[in-house]
C-alpha atoms as a PDB file:
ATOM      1  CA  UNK A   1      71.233 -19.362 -23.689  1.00  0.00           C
ATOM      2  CA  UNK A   2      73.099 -19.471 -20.393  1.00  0.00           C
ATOM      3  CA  UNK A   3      71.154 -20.924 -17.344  1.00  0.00           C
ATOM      4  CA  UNK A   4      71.376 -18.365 -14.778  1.00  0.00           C
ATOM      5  CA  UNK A   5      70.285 -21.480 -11.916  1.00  0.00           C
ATOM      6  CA  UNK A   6      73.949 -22.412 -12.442  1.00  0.00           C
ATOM      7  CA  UNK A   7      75.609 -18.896 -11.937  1.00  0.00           C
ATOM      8  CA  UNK A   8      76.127 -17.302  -8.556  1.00  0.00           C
ATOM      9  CA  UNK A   9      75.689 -13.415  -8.037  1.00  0.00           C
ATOM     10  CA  UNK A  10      73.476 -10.871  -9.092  1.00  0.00           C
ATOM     11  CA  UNK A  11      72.814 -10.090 -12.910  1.00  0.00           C
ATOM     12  CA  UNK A  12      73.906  -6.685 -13.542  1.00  0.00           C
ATOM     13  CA  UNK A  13      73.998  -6.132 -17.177  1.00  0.00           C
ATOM     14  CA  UNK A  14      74.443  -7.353 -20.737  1.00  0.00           C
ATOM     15  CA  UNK A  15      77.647  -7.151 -23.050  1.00  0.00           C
ATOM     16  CA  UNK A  16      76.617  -4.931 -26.554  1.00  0.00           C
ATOM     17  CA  UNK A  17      80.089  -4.521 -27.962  1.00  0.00           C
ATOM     18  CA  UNK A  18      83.402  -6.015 -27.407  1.00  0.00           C
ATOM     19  CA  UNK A  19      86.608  -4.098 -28.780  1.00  0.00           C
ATOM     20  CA  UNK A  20      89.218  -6.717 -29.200  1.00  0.00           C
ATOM     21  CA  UNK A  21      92.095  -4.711 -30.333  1.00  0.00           C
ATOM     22  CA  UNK A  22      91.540  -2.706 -26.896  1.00  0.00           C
ATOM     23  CA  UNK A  23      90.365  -5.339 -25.387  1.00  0.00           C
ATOM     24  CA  UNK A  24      87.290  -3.177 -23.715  1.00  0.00           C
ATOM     25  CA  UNK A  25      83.477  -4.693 -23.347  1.00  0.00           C
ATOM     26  CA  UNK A  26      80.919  -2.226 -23.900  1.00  0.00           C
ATOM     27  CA  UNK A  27      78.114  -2.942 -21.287  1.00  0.00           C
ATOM     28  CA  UNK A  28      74.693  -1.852 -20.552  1.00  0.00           C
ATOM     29  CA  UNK A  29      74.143  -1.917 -16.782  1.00  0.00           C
ATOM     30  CA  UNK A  30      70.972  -3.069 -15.317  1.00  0.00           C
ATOM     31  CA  UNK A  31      72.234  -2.683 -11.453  1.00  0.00           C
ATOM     32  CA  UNK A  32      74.590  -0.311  -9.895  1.00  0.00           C
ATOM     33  CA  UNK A  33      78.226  -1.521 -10.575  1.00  0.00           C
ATOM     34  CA  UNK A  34      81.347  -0.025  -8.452  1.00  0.00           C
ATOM     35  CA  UNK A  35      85.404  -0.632  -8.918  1.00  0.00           C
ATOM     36  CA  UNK A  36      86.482  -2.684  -7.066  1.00  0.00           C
ATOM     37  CA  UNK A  37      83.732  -5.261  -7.960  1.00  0.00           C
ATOM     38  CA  UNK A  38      84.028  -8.981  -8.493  1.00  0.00           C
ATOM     39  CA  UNK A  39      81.770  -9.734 -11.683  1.00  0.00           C
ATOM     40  CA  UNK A  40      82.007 -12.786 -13.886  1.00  0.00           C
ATOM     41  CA  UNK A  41      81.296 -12.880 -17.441  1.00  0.00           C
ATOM     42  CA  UNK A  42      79.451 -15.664 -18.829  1.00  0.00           C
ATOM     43  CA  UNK A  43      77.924 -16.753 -22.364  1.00  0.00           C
ATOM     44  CA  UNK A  44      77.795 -19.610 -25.152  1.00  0.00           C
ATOM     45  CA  UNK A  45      81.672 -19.384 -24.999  1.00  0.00           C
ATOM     46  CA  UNK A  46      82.842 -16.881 -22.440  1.00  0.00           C
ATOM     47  CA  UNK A  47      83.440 -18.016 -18.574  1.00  0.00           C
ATOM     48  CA  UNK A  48      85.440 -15.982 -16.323  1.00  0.00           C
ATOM     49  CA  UNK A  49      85.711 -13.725 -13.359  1.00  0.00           C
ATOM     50  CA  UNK A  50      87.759 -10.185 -12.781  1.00  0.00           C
ATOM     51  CA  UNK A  51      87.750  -7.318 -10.469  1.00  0.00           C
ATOM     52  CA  UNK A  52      86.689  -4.478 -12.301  1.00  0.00           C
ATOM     53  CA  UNK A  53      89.590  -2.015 -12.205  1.00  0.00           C
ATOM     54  CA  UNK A  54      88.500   0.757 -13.741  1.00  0.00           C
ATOM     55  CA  UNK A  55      85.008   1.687 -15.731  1.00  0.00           C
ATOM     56  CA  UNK A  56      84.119   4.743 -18.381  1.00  0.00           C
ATOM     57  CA  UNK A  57      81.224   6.553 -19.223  1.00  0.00           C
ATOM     58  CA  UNK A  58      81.391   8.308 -22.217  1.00  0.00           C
ATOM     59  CA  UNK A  59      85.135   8.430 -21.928  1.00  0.00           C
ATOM     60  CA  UNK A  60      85.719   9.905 -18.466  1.00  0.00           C
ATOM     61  CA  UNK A  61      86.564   7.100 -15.860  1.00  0.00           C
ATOM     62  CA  UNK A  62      84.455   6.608 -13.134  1.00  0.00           C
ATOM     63  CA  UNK A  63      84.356   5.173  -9.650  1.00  0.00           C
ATOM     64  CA  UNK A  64      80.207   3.672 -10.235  1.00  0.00           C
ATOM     65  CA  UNK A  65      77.930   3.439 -12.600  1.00  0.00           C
ATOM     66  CA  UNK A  66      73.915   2.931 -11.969  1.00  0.00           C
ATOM     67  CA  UNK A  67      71.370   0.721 -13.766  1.00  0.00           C
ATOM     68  CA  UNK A  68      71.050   2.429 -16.947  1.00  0.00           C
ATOM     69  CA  UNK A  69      74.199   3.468 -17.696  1.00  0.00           C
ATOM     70  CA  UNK A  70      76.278   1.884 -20.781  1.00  0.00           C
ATOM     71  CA  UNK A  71      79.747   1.652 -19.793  1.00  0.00           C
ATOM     72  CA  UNK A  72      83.541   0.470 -21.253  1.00  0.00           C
ATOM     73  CA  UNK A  73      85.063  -1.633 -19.116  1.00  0.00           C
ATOM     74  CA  UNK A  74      88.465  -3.182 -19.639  1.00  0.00           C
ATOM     75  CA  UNK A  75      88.141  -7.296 -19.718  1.00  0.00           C
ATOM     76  CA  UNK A  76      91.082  -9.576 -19.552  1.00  0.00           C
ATOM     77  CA  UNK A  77      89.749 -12.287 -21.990  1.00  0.00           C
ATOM     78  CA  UNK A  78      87.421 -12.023 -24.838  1.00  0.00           C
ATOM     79  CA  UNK A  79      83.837 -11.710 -24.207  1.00  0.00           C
ATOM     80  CA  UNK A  80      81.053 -11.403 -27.074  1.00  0.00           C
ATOM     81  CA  UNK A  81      77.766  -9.632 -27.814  1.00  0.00           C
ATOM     82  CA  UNK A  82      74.884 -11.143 -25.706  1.00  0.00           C
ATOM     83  CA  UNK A  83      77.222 -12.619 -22.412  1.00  0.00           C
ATOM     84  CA  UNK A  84      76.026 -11.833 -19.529  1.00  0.00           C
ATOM     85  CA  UNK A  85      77.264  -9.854 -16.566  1.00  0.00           C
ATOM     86  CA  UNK A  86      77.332 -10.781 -12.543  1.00  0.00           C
ATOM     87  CA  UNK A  87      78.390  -9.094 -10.089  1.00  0.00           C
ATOM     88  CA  UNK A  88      79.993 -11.874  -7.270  1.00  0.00           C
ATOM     89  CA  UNK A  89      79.826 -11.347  -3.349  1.00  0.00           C
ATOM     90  CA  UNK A  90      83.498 -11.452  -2.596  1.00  0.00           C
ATOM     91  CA  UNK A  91      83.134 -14.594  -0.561  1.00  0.00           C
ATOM     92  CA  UNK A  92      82.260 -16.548  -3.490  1.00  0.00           C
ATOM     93  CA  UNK A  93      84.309 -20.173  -3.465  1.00  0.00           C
ATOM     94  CA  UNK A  94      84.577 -19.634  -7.757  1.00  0.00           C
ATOM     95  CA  UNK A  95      86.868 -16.134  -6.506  1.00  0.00           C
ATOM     96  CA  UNK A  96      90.493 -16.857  -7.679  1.00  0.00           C
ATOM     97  CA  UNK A  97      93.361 -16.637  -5.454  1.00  0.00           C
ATOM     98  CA  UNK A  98      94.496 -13.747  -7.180  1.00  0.00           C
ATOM     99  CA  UNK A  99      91.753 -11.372  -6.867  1.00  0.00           C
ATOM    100  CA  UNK A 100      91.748 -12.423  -3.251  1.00  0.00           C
ATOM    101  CA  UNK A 101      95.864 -11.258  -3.483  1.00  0.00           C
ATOM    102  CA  UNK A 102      94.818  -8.145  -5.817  1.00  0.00           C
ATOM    103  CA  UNK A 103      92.053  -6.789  -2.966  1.00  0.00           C
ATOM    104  CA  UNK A 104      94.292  -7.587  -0.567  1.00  0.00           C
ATOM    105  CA  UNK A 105      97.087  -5.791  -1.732  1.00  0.00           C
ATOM    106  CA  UNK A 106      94.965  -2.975  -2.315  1.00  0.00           C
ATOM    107  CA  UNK A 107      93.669  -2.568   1.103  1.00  0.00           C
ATOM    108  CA  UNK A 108      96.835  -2.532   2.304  1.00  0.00           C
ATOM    109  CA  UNK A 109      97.743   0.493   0.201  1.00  0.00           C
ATOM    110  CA  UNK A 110      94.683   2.346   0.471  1.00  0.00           C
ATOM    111  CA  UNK A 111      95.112   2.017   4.199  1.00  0.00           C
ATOM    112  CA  UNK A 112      98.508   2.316   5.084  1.00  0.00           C
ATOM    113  CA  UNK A 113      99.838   5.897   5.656  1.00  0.00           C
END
């Protein structure tokens, strides 16, 4: 079992599936989750953090899910059944460089003309 004490962020939900070929982690929520998050996957095995690009309900993308909902979401490493799921304030120190370069970036177009 993970110990949470060691984790920063909010628990938000609980990997049921993973979908390697696709490479998609079926999730049941237990807090709201939005793209554009910072979450961080963690279990016996799995460690790492993403922005969450894009999430599916039955599906049909979505821009937020609420507690409740079981959703696909597209991970970039292998996760398993069990891991858990936290959603990270952006100002964590664990935050790669790159999502910091991916928001970034993504303000910029969102807000440019």
């Amino acid at each position: 079992m993970v110990d949470t004490q060691t984790v920063e962020g909010q628990e938000i939900g609980l990997v049921t599936e993973y979908f390697a070929k696709i490479g998609v982690a079926g999730i049941d929520l237990t807090a709201s989750l939005n793209v554009g998050d910072l979450i961080r996957l963690q279990g016996h095995t799995t460690d790492f953090e993403q922005a969450v690009d894009s999430l599916q309900i039955e599906h049909a993308s979505v821009e937020a899910a609420k507690a409740g909902d079981q959703i696909g979401l597209k991970v970039k490493d292998r996760c398993r059944r069990g891991d858990r799921v936290y959603r990270l304030p952006a100002n964590v120190p664990g935050v790669t460089t790159r999502i910091r370069r991916w928001l970034g970036r993504l303000l910029q177009t969102t807000t440019t003309p």
